[in-house]
C-alpha atoms as a PDB file:
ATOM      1  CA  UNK A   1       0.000   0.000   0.000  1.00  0.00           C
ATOM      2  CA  UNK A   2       1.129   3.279  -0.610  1.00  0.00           C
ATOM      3  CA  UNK A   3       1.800   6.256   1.908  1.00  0.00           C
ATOM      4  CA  UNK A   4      -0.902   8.694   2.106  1.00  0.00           C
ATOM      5  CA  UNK A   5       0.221  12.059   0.883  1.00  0.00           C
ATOM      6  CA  UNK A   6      -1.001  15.444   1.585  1.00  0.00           C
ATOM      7  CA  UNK A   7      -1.839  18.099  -0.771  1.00  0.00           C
ATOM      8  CA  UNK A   8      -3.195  22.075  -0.038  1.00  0.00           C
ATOM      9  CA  UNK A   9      -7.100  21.295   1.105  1.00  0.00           C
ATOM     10  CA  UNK A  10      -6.601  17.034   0.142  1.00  0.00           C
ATOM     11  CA  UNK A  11      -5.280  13.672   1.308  1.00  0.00           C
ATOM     12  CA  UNK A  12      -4.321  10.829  -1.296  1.00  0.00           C
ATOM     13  CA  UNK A  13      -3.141   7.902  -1.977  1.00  0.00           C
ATOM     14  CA  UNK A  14      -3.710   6.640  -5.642  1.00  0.00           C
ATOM     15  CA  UNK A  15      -1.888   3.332  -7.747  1.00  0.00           C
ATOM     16  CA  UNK A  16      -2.591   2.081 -10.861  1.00  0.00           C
ATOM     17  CA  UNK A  17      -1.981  -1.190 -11.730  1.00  0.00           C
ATOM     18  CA  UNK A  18      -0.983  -0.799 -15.470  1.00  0.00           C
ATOM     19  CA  UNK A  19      -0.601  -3.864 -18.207  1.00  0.00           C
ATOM     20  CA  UNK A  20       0.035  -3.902 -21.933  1.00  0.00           C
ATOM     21  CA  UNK A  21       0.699  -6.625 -24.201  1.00  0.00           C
ATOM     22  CA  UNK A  22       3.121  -6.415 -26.915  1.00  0.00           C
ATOM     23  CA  UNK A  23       1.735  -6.441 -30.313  1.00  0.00           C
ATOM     24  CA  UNK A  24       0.367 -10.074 -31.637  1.00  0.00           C
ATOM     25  CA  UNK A  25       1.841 -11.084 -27.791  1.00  0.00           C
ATOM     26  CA  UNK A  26       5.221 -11.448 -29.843  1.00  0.00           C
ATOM     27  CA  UNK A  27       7.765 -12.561 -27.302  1.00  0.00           C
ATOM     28  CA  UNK A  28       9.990  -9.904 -27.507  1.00  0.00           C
ATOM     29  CA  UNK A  29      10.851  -8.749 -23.886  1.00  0.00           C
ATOM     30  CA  UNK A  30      13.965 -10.583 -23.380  1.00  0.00           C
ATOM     31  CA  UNK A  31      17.404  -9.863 -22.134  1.00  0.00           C
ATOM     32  CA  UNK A  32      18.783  -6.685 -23.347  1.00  0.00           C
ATOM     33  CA  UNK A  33      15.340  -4.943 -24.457  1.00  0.00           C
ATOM     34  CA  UNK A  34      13.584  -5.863 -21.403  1.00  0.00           C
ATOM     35  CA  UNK A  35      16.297  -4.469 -19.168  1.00  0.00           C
ATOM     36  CA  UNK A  36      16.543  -1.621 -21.536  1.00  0.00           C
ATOM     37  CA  UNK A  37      12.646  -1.098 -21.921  1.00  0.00           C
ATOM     38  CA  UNK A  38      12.702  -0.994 -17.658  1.00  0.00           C
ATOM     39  CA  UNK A  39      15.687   1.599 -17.517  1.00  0.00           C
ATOM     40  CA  UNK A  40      13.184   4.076 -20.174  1.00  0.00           C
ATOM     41  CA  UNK A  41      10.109   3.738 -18.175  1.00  0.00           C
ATOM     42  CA  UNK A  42      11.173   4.839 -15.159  1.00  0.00           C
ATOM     43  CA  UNK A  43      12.943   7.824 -16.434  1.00  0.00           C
ATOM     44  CA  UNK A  44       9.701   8.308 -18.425  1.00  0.00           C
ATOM     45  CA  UNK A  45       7.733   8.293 -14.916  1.00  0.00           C
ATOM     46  CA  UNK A  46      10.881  10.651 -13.472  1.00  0.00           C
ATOM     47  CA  UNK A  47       9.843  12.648 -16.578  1.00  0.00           C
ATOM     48  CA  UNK A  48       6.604  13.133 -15.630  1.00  0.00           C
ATOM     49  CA  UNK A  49       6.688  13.624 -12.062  1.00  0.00           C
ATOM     50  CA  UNK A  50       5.158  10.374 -10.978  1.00  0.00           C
ATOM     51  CA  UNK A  51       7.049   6.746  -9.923  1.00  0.00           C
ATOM     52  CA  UNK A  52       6.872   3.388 -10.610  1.00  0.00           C
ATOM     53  CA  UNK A  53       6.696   1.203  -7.605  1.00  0.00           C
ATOM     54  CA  UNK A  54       7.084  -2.027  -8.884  1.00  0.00           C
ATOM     55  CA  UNK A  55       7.631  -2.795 -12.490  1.00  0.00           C
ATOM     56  CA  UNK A  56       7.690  -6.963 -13.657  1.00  0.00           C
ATOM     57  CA  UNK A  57       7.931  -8.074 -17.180  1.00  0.00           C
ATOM     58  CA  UNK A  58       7.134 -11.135 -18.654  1.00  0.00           C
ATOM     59  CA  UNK A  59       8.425 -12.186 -22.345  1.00  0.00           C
ATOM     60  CA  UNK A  60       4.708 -10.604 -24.251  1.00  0.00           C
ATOM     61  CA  UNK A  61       3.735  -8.260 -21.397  1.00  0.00           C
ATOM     62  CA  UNK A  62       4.781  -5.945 -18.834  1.00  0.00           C
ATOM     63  CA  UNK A  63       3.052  -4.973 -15.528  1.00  0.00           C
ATOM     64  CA  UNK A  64       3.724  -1.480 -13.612  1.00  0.00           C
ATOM     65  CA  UNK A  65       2.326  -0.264 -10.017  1.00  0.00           C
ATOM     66  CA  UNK A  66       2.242   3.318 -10.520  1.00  0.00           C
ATOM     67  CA  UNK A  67       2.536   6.102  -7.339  1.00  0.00           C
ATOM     68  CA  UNK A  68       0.554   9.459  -8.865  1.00  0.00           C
ATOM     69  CA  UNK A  69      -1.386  12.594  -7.704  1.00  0.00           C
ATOM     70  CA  UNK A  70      -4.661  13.404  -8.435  1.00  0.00           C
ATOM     71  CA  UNK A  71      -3.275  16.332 -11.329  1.00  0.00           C
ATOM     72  CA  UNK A  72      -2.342  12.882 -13.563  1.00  0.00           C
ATOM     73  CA  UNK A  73      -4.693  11.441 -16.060  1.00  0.00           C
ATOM     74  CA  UNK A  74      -4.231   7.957 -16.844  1.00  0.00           C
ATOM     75  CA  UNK A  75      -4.382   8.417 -20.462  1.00  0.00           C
ATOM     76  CA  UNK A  76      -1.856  11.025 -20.458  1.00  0.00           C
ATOM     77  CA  UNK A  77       0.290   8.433 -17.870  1.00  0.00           C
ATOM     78  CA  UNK A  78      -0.472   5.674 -20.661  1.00  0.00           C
ATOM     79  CA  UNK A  79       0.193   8.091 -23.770  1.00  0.00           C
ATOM     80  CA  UNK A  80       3.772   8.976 -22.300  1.00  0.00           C
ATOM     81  CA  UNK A  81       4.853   5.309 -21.332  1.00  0.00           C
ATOM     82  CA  UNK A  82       3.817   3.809 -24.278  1.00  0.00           C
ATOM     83  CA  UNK A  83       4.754   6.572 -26.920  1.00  0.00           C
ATOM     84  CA  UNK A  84       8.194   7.329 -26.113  1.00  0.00           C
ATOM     85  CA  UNK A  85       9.464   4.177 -24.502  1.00  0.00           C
ATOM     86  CA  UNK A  86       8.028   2.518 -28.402  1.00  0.00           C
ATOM     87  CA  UNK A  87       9.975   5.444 -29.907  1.00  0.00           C
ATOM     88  CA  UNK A  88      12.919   4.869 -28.214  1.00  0.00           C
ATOM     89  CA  UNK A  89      13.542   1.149 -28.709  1.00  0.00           C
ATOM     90  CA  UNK A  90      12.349   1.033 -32.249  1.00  0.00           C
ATOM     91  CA  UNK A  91      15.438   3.626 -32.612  1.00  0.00           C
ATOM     92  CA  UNK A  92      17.543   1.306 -30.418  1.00  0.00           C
ATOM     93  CA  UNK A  93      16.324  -1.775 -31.847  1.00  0.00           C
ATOM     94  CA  UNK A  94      15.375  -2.006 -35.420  1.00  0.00           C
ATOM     95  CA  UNK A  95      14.906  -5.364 -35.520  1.00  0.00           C
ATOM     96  CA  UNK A  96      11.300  -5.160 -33.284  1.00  0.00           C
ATOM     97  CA  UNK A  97      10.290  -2.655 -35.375  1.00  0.00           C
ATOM     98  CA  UNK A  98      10.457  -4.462 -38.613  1.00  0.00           C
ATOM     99  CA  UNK A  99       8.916  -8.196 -36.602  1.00  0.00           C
ATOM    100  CA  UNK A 100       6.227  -5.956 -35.259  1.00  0.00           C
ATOM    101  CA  UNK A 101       5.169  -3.472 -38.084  1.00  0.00           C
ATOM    102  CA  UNK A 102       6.515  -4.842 -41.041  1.00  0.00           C
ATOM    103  CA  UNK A 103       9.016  -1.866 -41.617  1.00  0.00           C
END
């Protein structure tokens, strides 16, 4: 459980349990790239002032236990994660990109 925080006029205490699939659940979250992929998302969450509590990957899917205020949206929490942690590891890896999208 997380620690209750205090904000001007509120008390909170909100986590997300967030889980995504890779494309086709392609087993692609192995060795380097999911170490890698790990290392981006929680600079993405530094990013955006929120953390990731716990973060657990399997080889098609990745979990995340996300700390947040109330001033986050989830979409806008998904939209950064997914966006630019896809960006940067098609860049680094331009094999995934090809075995997921064809090009």
């Amino acid at each position: 459980m997380s620690e209750i925080k205090h904000g001007r006029g509120y008390v909170y205490a909100i986590q997300y349990h967030i889980v995504w699939c890779v494309k086709y659940r392609h087993q692609i979250l192995v060795e380097e790239l999911d170490v890698r992929l790990k290392e981006i998302l929680i600079q993405i969450a530094s990013d955006n002032n929120f953390t990731i509590s716990e973060i657990e990957s399997d080889s098609d899917h990745i979990h995340l236990l996300v700390d947040c205020t109330p001033q986050h949206s989830i979409p806008s929490m998904i939209k950064a994660l997914k966006g630019v942690s896809a960006r940067l590891l098609f860049k680094e890896f331009p094999k995934i990109k090809k075995k997921l999208w064809g090009g």
